[in-house]
Protein backbone atom coordinates (compact mmCIF):
# COMPACT_ATOMS: atom_id res chain seq x y z
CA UNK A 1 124.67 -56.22 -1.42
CA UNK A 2 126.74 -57.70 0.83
CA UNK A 3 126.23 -59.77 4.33
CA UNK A 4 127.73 -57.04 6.05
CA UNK A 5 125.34 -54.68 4.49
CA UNK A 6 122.36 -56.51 4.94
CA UNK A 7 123.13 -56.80 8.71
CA UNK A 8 123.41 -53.43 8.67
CA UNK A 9 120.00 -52.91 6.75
CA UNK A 10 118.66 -55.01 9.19
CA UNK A 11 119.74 -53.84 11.93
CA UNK A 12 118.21 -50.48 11.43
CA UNK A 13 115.07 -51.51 9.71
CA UNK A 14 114.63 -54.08 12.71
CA UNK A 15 115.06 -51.10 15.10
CA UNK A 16 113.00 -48.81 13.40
CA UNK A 17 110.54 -51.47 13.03
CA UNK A 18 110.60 -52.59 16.82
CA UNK A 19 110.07 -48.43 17.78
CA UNK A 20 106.92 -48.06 15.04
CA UNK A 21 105.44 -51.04 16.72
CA UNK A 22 106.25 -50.18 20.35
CA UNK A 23 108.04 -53.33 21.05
CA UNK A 24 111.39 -51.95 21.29
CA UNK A 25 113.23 -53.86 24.02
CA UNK A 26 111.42 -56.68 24.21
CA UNK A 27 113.20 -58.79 21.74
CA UNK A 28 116.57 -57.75 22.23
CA UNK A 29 119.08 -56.58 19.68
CA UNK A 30 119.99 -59.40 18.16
CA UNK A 31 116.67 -60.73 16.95
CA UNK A 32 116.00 -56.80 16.33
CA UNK A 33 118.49 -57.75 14.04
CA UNK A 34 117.26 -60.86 12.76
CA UNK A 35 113.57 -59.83 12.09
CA UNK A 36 115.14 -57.02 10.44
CA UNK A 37 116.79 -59.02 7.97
CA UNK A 38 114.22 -61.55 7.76
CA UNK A 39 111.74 -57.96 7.08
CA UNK A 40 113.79 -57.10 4.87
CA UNK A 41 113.53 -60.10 2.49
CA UNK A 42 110.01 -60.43 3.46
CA UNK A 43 109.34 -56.54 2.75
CA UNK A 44 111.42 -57.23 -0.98
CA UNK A 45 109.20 -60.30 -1.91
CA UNK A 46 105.80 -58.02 -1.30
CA UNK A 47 106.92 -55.23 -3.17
CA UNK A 48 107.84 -57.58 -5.91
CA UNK A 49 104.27 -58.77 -5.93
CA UNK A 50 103.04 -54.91 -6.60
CA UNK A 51 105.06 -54.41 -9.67
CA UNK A 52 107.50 -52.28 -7.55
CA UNK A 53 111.75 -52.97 -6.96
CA UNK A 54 112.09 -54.49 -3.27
CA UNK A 55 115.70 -53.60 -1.42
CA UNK A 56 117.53 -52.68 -4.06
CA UNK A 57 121.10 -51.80 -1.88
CA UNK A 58 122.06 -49.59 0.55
CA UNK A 59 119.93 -46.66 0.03
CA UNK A 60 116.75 -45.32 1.45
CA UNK A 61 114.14 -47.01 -0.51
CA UNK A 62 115.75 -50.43 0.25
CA UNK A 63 115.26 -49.02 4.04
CA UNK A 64 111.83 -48.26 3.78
CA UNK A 65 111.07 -51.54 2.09
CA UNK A 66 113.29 -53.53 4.68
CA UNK A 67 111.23 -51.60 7.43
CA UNK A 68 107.81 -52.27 6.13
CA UNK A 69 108.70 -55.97 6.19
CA UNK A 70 110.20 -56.08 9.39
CA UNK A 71 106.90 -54.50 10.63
CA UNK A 72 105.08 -57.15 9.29
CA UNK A 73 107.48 -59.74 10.64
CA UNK A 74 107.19 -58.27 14.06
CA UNK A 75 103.94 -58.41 13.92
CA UNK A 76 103.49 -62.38 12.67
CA UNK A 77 106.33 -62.84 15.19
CA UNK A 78 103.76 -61.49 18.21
CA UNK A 79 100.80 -63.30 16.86
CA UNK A 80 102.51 -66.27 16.56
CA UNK A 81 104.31 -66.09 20.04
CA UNK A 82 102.03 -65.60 22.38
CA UNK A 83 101.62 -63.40 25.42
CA UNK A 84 104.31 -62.65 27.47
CA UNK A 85 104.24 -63.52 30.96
CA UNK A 86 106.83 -61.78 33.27
């Protein structure tokens, strides 16, 4: 896949992932984008570990995979952060 279409990948798994965990706004697009990505290789490496293909191209399986892990990187990403003081 290319680095264009991982962006893309990214970018919706990152704001799908960002609405499923009710943090959407709070990061801003761009690292939307980046835990996206980021999700998405993380969400390909734990599906590995299963026996099961991780992102596998453009498609909707590679979406579901890159928005699992994106989830889970949004959520190490909160832990790890801290509270958020206005």
């Amino acid at each position: 896949m290319s680095v264009i279409g991982w962006i893309i990948l990214g970018l919706i798994a990152g704001w799908l992932a960002s609405k499923i965990m009710g943090t959407s706004g709070t990061q801003g697009v761009l690292m939307d984008i980046v835990l996206g990505i980021v999700g998405a290789l993380v969400g390909g490496f734990v599906f590995s570990l299963f026996g099961t293909a991780g992102v596998t191209g453009f498609n909707i399986w590679s979406l579901i995979v890159a928005t699992i892990g994106a989830v889970i990187v949004i959520w190490l990403y909160h832990k790890l952060s801290g509270p958020r003081t206005a």
